[in-house]
Each structure stands twice: as C-alpha cells, then as structure tokens.
Protein backbone atom coordinates (compact mmCIF):
# COMPACT_ATOMS: atom_id res chain seq x y z
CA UNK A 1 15.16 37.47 28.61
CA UNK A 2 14.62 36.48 25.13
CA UNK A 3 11.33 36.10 24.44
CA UNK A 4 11.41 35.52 20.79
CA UNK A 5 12.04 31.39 19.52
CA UNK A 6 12.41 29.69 16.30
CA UNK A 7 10.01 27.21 14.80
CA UNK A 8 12.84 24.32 16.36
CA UNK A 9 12.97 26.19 19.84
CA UNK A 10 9.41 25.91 19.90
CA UNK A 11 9.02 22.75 18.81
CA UNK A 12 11.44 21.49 21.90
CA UNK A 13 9.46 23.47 24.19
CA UNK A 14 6.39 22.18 23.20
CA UNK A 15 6.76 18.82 22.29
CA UNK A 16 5.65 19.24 18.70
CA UNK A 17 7.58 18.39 15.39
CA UNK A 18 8.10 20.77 12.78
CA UNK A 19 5.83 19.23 10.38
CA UNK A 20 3.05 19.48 13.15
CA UNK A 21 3.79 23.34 13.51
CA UNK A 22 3.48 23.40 9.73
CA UNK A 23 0.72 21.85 9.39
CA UNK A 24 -0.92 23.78 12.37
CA UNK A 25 -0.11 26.84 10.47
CA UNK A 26 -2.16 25.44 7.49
CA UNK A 27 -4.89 24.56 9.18
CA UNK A 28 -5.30 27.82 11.02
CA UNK A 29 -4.80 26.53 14.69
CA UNK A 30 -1.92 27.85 15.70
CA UNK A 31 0.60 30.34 13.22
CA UNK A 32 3.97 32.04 13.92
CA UNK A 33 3.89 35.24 15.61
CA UNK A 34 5.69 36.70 12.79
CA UNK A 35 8.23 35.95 10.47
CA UNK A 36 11.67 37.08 10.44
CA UNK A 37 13.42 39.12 7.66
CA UNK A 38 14.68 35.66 6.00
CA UNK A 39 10.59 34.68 6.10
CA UNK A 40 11.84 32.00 8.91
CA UNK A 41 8.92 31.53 11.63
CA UNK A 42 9.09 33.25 14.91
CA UNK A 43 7.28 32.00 17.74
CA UNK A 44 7.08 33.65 21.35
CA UNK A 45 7.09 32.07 24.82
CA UNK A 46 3.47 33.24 25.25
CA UNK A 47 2.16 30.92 22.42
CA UNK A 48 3.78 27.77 24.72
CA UNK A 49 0.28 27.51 26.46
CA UNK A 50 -1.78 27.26 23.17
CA UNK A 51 0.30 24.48 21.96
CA UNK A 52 0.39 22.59 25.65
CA UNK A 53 -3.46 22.89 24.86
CA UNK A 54 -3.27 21.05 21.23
CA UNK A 55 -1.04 18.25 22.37
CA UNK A 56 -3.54 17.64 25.46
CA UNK A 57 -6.57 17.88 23.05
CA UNK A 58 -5.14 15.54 21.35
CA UNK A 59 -4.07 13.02 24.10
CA UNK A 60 -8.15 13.23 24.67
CA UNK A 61 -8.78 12.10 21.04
CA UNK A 62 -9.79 15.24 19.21
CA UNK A 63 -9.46 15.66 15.42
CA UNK A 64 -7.36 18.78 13.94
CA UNK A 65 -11.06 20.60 13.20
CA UNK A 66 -12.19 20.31 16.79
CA UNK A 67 -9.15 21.35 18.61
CA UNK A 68 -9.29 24.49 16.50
CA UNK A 69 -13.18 25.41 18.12
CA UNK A 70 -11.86 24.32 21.17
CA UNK A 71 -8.52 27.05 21.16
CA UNK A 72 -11.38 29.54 20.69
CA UNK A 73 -14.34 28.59 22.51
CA UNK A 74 -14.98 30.37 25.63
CA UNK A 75 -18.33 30.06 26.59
CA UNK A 76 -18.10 27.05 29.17
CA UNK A 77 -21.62 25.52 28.40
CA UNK A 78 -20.15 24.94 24.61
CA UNK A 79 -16.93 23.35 26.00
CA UNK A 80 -19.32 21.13 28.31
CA UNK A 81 -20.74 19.62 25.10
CA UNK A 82 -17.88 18.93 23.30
CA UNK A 83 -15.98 17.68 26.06
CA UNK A 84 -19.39 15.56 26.72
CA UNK A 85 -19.51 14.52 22.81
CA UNK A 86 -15.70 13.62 22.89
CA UNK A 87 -16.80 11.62 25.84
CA UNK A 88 -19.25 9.34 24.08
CA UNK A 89 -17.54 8.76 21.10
CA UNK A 90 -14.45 7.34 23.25
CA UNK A 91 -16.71 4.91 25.10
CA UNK A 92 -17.94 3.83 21.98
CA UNK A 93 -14.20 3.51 20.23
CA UNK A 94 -13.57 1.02 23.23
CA UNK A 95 -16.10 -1.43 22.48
CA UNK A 96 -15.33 -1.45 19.27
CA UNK A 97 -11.46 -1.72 19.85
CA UNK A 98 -12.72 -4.87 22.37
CA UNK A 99 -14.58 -6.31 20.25
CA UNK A 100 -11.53 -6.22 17.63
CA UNK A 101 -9.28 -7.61 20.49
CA UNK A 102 -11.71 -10.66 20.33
CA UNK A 103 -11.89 -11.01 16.54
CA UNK A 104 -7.93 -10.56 16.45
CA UNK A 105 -7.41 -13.13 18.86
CA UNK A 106 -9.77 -15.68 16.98
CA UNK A 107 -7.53 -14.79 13.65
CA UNK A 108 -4.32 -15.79 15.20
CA UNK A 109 -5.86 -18.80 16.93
CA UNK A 110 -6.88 -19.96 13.53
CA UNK A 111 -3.52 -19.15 11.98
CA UNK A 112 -1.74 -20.98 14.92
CA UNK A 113 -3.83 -24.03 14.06
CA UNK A 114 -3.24 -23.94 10.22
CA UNK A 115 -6.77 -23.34 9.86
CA UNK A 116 -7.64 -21.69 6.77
CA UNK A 117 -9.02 -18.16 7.65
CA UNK A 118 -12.95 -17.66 7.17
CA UNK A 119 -14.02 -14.90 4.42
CA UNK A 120 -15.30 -12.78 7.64
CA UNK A 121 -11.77 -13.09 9.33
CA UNK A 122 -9.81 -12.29 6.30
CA UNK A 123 -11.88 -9.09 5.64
CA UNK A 124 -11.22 -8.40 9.76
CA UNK A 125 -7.44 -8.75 8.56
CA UNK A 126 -7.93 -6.32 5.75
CA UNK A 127 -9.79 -3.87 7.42
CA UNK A 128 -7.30 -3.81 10.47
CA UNK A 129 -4.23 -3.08 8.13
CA UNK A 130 -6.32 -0.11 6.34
CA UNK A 131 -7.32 1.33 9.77
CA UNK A 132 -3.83 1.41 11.20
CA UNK A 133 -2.06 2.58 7.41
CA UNK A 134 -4.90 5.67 7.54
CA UNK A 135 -3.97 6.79 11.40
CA UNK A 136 -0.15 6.07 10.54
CA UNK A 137 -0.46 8.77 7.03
CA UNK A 138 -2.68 10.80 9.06
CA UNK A 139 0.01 11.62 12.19
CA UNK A 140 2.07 12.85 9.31
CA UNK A 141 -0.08 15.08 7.96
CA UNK A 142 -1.23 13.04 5.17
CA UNK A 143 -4.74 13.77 4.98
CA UNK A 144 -6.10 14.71 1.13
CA UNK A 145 -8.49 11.89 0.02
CA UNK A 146 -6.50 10.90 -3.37
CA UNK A 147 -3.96 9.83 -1.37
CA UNK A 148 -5.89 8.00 1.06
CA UNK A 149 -7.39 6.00 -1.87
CA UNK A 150 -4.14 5.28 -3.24
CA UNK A 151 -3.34 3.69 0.12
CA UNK A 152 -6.55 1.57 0.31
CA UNK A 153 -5.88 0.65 -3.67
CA UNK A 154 -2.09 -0.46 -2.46
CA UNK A 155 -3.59 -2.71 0.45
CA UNK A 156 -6.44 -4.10 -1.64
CA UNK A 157 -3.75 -5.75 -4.14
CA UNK A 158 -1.56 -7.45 -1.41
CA UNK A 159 -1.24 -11.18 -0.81
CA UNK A 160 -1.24 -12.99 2.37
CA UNK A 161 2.85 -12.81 2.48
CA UNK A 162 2.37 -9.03 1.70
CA UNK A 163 0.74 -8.40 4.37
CA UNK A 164 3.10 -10.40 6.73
CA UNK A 165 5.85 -8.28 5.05
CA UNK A 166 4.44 -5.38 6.41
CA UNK A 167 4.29 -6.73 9.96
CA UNK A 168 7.44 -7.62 9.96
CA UNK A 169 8.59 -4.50 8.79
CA UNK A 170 6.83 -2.40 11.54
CA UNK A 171 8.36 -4.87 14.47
CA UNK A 172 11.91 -3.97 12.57
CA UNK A 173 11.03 -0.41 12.85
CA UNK A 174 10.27 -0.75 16.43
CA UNK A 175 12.97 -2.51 17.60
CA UNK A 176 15.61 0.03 15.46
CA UNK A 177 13.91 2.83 17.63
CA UNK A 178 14.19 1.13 20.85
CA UNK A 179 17.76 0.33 20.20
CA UNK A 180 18.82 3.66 18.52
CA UNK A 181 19.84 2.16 15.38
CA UNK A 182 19.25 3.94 12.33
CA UNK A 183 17.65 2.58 9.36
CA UNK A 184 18.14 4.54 5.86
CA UNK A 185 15.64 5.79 3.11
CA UNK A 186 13.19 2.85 1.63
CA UNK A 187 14.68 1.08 -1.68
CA UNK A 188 13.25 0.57 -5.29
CA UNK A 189 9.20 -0.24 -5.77
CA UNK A 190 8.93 -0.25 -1.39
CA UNK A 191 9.98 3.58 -1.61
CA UNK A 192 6.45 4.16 -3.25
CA UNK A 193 4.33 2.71 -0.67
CA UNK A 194 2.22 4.68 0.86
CA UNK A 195 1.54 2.04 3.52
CA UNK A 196 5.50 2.10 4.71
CA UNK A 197 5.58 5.34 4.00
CA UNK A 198 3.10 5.87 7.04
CA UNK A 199 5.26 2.64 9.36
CA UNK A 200 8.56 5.16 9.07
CA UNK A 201 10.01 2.75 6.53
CA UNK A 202 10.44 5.67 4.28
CA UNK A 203 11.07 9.29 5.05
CA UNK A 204 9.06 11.04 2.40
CA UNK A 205 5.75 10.98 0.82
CA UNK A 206 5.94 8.79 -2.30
CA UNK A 207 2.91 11.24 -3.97
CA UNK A 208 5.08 14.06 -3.47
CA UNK A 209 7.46 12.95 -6.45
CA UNK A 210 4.73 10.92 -8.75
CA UNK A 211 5.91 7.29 -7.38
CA UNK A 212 3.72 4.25 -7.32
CA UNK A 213 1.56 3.14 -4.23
CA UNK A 214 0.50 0.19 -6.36
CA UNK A 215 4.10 -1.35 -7.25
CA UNK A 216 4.67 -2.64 -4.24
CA UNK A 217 2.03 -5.33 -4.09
CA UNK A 218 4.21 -6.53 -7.25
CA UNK A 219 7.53 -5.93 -5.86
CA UNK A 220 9.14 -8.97 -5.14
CA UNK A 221 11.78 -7.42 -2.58
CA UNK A 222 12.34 -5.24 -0.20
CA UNK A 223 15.57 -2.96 0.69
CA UNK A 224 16.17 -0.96 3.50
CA UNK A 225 19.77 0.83 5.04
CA UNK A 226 21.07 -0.20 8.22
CA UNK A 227 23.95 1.43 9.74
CA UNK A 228 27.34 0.40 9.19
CA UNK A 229 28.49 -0.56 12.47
CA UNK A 230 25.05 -1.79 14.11
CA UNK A 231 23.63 -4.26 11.87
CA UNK A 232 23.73 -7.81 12.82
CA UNK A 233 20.27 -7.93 14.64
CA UNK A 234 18.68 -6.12 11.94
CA UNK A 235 20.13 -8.13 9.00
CA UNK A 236 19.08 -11.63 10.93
CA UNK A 237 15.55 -10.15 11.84
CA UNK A 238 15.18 -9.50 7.52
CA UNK A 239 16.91 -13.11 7.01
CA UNK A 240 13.80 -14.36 8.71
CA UNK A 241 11.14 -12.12 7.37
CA UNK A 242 12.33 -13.59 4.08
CA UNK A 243 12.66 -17.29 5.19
CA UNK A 244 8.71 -17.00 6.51
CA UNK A 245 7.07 -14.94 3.11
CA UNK A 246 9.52 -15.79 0.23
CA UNK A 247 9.69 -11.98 -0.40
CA UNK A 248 13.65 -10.92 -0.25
CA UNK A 249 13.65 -8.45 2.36
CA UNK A 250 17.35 -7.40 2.79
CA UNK A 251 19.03 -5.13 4.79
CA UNK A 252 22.51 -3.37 3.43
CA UNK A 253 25.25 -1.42 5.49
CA UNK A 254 25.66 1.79 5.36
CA UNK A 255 28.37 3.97 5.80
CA UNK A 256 26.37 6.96 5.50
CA UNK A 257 24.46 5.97 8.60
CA UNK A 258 27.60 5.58 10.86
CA UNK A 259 28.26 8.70 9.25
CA UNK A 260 25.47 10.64 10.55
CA UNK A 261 25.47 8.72 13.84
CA UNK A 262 28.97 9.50 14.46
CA UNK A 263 28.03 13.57 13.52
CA UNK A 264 25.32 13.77 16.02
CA UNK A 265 27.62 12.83 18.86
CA UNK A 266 29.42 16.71 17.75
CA UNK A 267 26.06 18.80 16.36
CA UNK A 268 23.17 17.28 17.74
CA UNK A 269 20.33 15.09 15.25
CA UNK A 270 19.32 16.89 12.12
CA UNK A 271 15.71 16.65 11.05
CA UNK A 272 16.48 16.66 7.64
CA UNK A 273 12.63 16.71 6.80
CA UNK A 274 12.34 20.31 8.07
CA UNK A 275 14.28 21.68 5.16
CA UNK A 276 12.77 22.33 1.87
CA UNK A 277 13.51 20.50 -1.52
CA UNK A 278 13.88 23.72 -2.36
CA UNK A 279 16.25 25.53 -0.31
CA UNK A 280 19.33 27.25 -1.32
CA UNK A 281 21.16 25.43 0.49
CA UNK A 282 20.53 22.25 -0.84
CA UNK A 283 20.01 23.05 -4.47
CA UNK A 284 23.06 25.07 -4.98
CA UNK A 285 25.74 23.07 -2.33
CA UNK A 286 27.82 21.67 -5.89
CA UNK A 287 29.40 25.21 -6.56
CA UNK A 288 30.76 24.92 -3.13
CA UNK A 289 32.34 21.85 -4.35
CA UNK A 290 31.55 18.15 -4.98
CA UNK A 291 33.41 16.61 -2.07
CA UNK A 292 31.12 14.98 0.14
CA UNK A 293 27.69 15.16 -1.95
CA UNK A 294 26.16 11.94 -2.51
CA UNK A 295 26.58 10.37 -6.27
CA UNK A 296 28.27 13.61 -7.35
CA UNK A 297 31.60 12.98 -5.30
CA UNK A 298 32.98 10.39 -7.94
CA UNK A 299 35.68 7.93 -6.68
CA UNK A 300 36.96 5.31 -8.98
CA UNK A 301 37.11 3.01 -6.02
CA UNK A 302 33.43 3.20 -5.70
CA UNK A 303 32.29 -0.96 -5.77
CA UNK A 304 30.00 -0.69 -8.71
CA UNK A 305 31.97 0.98 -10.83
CA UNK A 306 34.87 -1.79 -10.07
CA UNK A 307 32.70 -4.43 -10.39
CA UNK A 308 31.43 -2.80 -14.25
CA UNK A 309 32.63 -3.74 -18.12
CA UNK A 310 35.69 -2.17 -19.16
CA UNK A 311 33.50 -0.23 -21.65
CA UNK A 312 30.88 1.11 -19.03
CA UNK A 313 33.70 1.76 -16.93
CA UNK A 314 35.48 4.29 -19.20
CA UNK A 315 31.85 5.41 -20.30
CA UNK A 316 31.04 6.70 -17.04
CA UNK A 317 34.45 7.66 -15.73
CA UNK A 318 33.61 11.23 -14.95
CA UNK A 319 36.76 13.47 -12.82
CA UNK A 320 35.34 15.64 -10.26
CA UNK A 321 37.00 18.43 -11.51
CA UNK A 322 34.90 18.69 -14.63
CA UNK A 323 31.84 18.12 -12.48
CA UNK A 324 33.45 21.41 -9.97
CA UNK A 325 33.78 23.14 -13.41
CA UNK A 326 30.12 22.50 -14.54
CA UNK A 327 28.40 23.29 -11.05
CA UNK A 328 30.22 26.96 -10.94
CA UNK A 329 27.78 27.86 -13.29
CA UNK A 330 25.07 25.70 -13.12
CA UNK A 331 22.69 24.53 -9.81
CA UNK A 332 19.96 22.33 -9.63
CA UNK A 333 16.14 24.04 -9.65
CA UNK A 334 14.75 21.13 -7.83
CA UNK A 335 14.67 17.57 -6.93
CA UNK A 336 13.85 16.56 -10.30
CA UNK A 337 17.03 18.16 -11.98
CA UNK A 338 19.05 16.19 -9.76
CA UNK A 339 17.26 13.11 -10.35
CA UNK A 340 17.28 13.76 -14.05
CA UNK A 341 21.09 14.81 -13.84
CA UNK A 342 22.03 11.75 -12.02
CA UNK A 343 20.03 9.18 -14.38
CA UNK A 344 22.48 10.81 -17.21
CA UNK A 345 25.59 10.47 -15.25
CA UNK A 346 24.89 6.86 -14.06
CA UNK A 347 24.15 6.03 -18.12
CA UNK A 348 27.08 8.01 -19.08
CA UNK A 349 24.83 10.39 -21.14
CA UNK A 350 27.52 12.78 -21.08
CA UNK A 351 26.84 15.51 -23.38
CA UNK A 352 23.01 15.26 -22.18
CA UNK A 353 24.19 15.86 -18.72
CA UNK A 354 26.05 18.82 -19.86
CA UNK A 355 23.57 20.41 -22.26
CA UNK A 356 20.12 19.55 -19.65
CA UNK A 357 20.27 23.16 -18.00
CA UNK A 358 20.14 24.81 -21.14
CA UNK A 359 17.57 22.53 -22.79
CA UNK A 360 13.89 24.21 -22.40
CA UNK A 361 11.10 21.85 -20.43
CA UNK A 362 9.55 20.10 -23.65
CA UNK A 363 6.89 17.15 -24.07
CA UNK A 364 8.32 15.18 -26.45
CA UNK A 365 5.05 13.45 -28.45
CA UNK A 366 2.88 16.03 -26.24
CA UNK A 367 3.06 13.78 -23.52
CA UNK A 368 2.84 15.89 -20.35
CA UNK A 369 5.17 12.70 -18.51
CA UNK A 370 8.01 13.94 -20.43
CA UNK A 371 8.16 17.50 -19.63
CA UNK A 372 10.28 17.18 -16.56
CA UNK A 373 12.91 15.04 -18.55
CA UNK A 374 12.75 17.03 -21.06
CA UNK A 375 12.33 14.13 -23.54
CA UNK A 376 16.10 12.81 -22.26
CA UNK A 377 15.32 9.88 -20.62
CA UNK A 378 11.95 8.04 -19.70
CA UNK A 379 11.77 6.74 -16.02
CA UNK A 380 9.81 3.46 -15.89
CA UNK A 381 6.69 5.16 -13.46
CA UNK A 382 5.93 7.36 -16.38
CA UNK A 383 6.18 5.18 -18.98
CA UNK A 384 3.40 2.70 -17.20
CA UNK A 385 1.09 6.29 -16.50
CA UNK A 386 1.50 7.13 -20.36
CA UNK A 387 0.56 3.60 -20.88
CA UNK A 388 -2.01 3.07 -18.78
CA UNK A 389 -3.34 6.43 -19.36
CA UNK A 390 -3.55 6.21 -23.42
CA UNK A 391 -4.72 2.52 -23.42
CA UNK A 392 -7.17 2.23 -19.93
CA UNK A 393 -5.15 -0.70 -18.42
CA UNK A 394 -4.24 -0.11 -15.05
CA UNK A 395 -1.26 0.44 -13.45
CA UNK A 396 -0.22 -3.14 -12.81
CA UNK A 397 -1.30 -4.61 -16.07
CA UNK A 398 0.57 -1.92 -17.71
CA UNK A 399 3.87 -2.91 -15.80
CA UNK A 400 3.04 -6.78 -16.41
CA UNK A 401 3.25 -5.85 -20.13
CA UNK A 402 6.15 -3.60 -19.32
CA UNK A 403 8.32 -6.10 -17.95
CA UNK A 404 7.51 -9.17 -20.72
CA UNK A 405 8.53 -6.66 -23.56
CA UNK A 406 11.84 -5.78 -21.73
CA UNK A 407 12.89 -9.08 -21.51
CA UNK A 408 11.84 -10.24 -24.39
CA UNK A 409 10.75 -7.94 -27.56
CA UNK A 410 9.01 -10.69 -29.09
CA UNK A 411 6.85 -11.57 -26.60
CA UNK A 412 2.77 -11.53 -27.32
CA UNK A 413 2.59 -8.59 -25.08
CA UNK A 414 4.03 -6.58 -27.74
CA UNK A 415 0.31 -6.55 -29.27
CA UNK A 416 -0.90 -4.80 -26.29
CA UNK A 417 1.02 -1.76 -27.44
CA UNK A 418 -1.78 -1.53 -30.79
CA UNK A 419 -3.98 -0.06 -28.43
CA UNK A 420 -2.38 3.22 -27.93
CA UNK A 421 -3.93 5.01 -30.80
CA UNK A 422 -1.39 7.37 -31.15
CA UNK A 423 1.50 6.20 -33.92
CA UNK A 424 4.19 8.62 -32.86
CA UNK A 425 3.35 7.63 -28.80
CA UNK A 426 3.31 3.93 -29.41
CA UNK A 427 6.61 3.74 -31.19
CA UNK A 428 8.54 5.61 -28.45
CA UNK A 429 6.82 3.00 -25.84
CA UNK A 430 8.02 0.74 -28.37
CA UNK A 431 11.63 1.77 -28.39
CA UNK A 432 12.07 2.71 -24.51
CA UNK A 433 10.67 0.11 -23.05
CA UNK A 434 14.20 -1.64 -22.28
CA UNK A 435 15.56 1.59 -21.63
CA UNK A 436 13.67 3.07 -18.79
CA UNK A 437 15.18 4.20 -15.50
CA UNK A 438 13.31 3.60 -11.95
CA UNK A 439 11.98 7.13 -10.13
CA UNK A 440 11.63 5.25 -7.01
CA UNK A 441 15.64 4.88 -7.56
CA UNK A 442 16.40 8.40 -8.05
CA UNK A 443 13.97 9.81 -5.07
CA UNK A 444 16.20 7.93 -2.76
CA UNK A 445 19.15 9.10 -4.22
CA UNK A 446 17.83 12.43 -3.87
CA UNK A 447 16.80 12.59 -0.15
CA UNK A 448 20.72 11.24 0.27
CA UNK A 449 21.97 14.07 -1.56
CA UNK A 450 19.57 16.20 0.27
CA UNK A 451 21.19 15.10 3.57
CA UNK A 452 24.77 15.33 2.62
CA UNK A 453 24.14 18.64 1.22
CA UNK A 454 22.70 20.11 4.58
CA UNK A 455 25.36 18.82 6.66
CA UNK A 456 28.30 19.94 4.15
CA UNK A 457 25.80 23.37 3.90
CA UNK A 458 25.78 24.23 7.73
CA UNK A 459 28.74 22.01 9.30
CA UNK A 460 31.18 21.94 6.39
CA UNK A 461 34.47 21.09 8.78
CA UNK A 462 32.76 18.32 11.26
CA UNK A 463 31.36 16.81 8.14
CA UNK A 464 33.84 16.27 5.69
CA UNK A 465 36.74 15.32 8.53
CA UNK A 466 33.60 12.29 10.26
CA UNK A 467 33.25 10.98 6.11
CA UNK A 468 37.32 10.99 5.83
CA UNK A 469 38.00 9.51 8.91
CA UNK A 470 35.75 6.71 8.58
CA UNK A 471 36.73 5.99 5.27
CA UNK A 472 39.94 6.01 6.68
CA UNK A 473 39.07 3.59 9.51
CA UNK A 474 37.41 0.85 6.62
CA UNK A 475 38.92 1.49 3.40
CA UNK A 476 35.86 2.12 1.56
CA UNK A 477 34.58 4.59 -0.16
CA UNK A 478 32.10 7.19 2.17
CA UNK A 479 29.05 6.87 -0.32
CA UNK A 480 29.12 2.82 -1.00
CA UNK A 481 25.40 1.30 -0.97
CA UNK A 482 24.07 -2.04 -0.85
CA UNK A 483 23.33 -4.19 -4.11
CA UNK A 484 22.98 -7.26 -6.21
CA UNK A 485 25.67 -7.49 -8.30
CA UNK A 486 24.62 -11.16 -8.98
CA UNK A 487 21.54 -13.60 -8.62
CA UNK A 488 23.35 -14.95 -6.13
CA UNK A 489 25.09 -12.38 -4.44
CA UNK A 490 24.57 -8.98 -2.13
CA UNK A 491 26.91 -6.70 -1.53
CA UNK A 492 27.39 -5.22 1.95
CA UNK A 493 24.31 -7.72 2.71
CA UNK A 494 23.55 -7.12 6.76
C-alpha cells in the first residue's frame, strides 16, 4: 500500500490547504517527510495524526506558536496548564464577544432610527471592521506587522459608504460560495486592498506585487468577475450595493469563469494559488504557443480593440504569429516581465516589447521604482511612491496631485512638483504624469495569465477544445472582459 502522498493528497486527507501546509512548514510545526527528486513535498500516512492534532488545536482556539509546544509537549502536568490557560482566555473572549453583541445591536438600532451614531459607537464600528480584516489576513497566512499596519492605515481612511461597501461585498462573497458561483480576480484600486484581500474578494496578496492598501479608500468603484452563465443574482445584488453607497460596484461576465467551471466538470478544481509565480510552467507556456494564454492570444474580434480609433487599432494590431516567433526564444522571468510586456503591447510600444528581454534592469534617474521597468514605462503606484517618497506627502495627497495634473497640466497642483529637489526626477514626474499605467491592472492580468497557462500547461487538449467550444456556443471571443467604454455605458455589465 502506498504509503508515500503529495502535499495535495495530504492536504485532502487532512483537511488542510496547501498554503496552511506551507506555512506549517515555515513555522516549524509540521514539514514534509522529504522531498522528492523534483524538490516537490512528500508527506506519509503516519504524519495524518499530527495534522488531525493542528486542525483540533485550532478548533480549541490556539495560536500557530502554541500548537507547536503542544505537538511536542509530553509531560501531562504542562498540557494541564495550557489546556487550563486556553481555558480562561476563551471564557474571557465570550464576554467580550457578548458584550460586542450588545454594543452591535445598539449601532444598528441607532442606524435603523436615522440617529446619528455617537463618537463611542462609531469607534465600536471601526474597531469591529479592524478585528475581523486582522483574523480574515491572518487565516491566510498574512501575519508580518507592516502589513498589518497597512491594513489598519486602509480602514482608518474609509468613509461611512466605504465601510458599507465592504459589507456588502462580504454578503456577495457569501452568497457566491453558497451557490457555487464563481467570482473572478478583484479589479483596478479594489485589487490593492488588503481588507478584500482578506474577505476572498481578491486571490492574492496586494503587498506581494507593491500595490496600494491605501487607494481604495479613494477609489470610487469597484469591479469584480462573475461567471458568464450565472450572473443575474450577483449583478442585481452590486446594482443595489451601488444604489445604497453611491460607490459603482459592478459586476462583469466572464467567459473565462464558465470556462473554468465547465473544465472542472472533466479535471477536477485547480487551486491555482498552489503554483508558484515562478514555475516553469507558467513562465515559459508562450513557446508552446499563444493559443489560449490570456492577453497574448490576439483576436481582432476582441471588443476593445473594435470599439478603438482607426489609428490605435492598426497601432496595436499585433498577428500571433510574430508573437509565436518572439516567445521561441524568449520567456518571461517573472510576473513583472509579463506585466511589463503586456503594458507595451496594450500601448503598442512595439519595438520596446521586442527589445525588453535584452534591455539590462536600469534605474532611470537612480530611482530604485524604475528598475523593474527598466525605465520603459512608469506604472501610476510608483510614480505616487517616488513622489511621496522624494517630497514627504503621503500616499493619497500624492495621487490627489497626481490626478489634477493629468487632467489638466495647468492646474495649481503643478507647484507641488517644486518640492522634489531633484531637477532630473521632477521633470520625468513632470512629463509622465499623463502617461502612467495602473499595476493594480496588470496584477490581475497576470493571475489570468497565470491560470490559463496552468490549465493549457497540464490539460492542453480539455482546455483549448472547453475555450473553442464556448466561443463557439456565444460568438465571442474566449478572453473578453468587462469595461467602460463610455460614461454611460458597461460592457458585459451583470
């Protein structure tokens, strides 16, 4: 009988994730038995009861540190005590979660009412959405103090309608779960909260790729995927989410949902998030071919490009064949070549595309922002860091400022630029501030492309024939997504 399992065997046997295992590992509580010649984790059936132990440890309430004295304790006195400690520190959690109950119920009494909320309540309010954003980051693993004070930052610049965003949010979550509908990777300034980051809204840690927390308390909408085929509840729970704050909270169909929906009827679901950024598989699936990857599998039936100038259109009219030709020799070293790579291709910087592989990591100015863009492009985030950084503003003042010189270059915010002392620095501000390109974009078209490229990767056949016959079935193209092509107007709006 095999006695021998793989970090995803394991994890079905024992009812832990494979970010849990990992971060087990880290922590020194419970490692692989070995690893195999491909450094994959190997796990054996006598390490179930250890890890039937952990997830009933903590069922009772203890933290990561204590479960690892308790794997190793044996003297039964000691286990007394810390069973006895655990003990009184749960009696005393229920008190206080009763006597939240109470304050809770006063709030929405109040808010029933129309009364306006006391100082006290509000701070109850405040404290309440912190408590539950620092248990959500913490089940994933999230646990390093910067980012923890990033969170409390995000929540201490939201408004009352913020806040009800967020609720709303979490009961849209919910009810996707219970309904097995699934929702898609956050959009724009949301994608770098670390608040829905920790609801499930999106997939990965926004600190991981230098997004930021603080945005979203400016952010004036929020975009989520839905899939294709199931979105009418979802769409008319965001149409009144909207209606109640006044922040646009839109869902958009998505055919690469019913995509993946309709796959793991034939392989079983994927956890995507168990695959490195930087595996092999996923950095190198272009010379394999283009078909299939998301934003390198060019149609010119895509919507956006339809919908585009006659100029832009030719400008960024790329055949796939070049793109096959290019990829033979070339592959991406990481997340941020393909986010770089795509920026260039969606501006039809065409010989930059080309000639970025070749091009040595440079900061242009000596601006350490730059070095990963090699001074091609400048993506908004980094352009408010260098900004805030070389001037002392923070992060929101610096995108206030931002935003008033973009739309208008002779604004009185132009004067705020004098304070970066550097000449060289404050010129390129100067001249890219209409230019810059959202990260928060690009990070969610990377975790697509990450996705498309593991399926194509591992089922190559079931993939590509589920994306051609539903593109068949609708007569649209496999990798549409949602957008505003007009004040006024969404496209594939839920």
């Amino acid at each position: 009988m095999k006695n021998w399992l793989t970090i995803s065997e394991f994890g079905e046997r024992t009812g832990l994730s494979i970010k849990a295992l990992r971060l087990y590992e880290e922590k020194e509580i419970l490692s692989p038995h070995t690893r195999s010649e491909s450094r994959y984790r190997v796990y054996t059936t006598e390490q179930i009861s250890a890890a039937k132990r952990i997830v009933h440890y903590k069922h009772l309430g203890f933290p990561l540190e204590q479960i690892k004295t308790l794997l190793r304790e044996t003297n039964e006195q000691s286990l007394q005590e810390l069973l006895e400690a655990r003990l009184c520190e749960s009696r005393k959690s229920v008190s206080q979660m009763q006597q939240q109950i109470k304050s809770l119920e006063s709030i929405l009494t109040s808010l029933k009412q129309d009364k306006e909320l006391s100082e006290t309540e509000r701070s109850q309010v405040m404290e309440n959405i912190i408590e539950i954003s620092e248990n959500n980051l913490k089940r994933k693993g999230v646990v390093d103090e910067l980012a923890l004070l990033h969170m409390r930052e995000e929540i201490s610049l939201y408004s009352h309608e913020k806040k009800q965003v967020i609720t709303g949010i979490r009961q849209i979550i919910e009810y996707a779960k219970k309904e097995n509908i699934l929702l898609g990777p956050g959009r724009g300034n949301s994608a770098g909260s670390l608040v829905l980051f920790g609801e499930g809204y999106s997939k990965r840690n926004p600190m991981d790729y230098g997004l930021l927390p603080e945005l979203f308390s400016a952010t004036k909408f929020v975009w989520l995927d839905v899939e294709y085929s199931r979105h009418q509840e979802i769409g008319r729970m965001c149409d009144e989410l909207t209606q109640k704050t006044g922040v646009e909270v839109i869902a958009f169909r998505s055919p690469l949902l019913d995509i993946f929906k309709s796959l793991e009827k034939q392989i079983g679901k994927v956890e995507f998030n168990s695959f490195s950024d930087y595996d092999p598989i996923i950095l190198q699936a272009p010379k394999n071919g283009t078909r299939g990857l998301f934003w390198l599998d060019w149609s010119p039936n895509f919507h956006a490009h339809q919908n585009s100038s006659v100029e832009w259109r030719e400008k960024s009219r790329w055949k796939n064949e070049e793109l096959e030709g290019f990829f033979k020799v070339n592959s991406f070293q990481g997340p941020m070549d393909y986010m770089v790579q795509d920026c260039l291709m969606s501006l039809g910087m065409r010989e930059a595309f080309f000639a970025y592989p070749r091009m040595e990591a440079a900061c242009p100015n000596s601006l350490p922002e730059l070095k990963d863009t090699k001074g091609l492009l400048i993506f908004r985030e980094d352009w408010l860091k260098i900004f805030a950084r070389t001037t002392g503003v923070s992060i929101l003042e610096a995108n206030r400022i931002q935003r008033a010189i973009a739309n208008n270059e002779n604004s009185l915010e132009v004067s705020a630029l004098e304070k970066v002392n550097d000449t060289e620095t404050r010129k390129l501000l100067l001249s890219s501030c209409k230019k810059v390109y959202s990260k928060a974009h690009s990070v969610n078209g990377w975790l697509q492309y990450k996705q498309t490229a593991i399926l194509k990767g591992l089922w190559p056949k079931e993939y590509i024939a589920t994306l051609e016959a539903w593109e068949k079935e609708h007569g649209l193209v496999w990798f549409e997504f949602g957008y505003k092509p007009t004040p006024h107007e969404f496209y594939l709006k839920a």
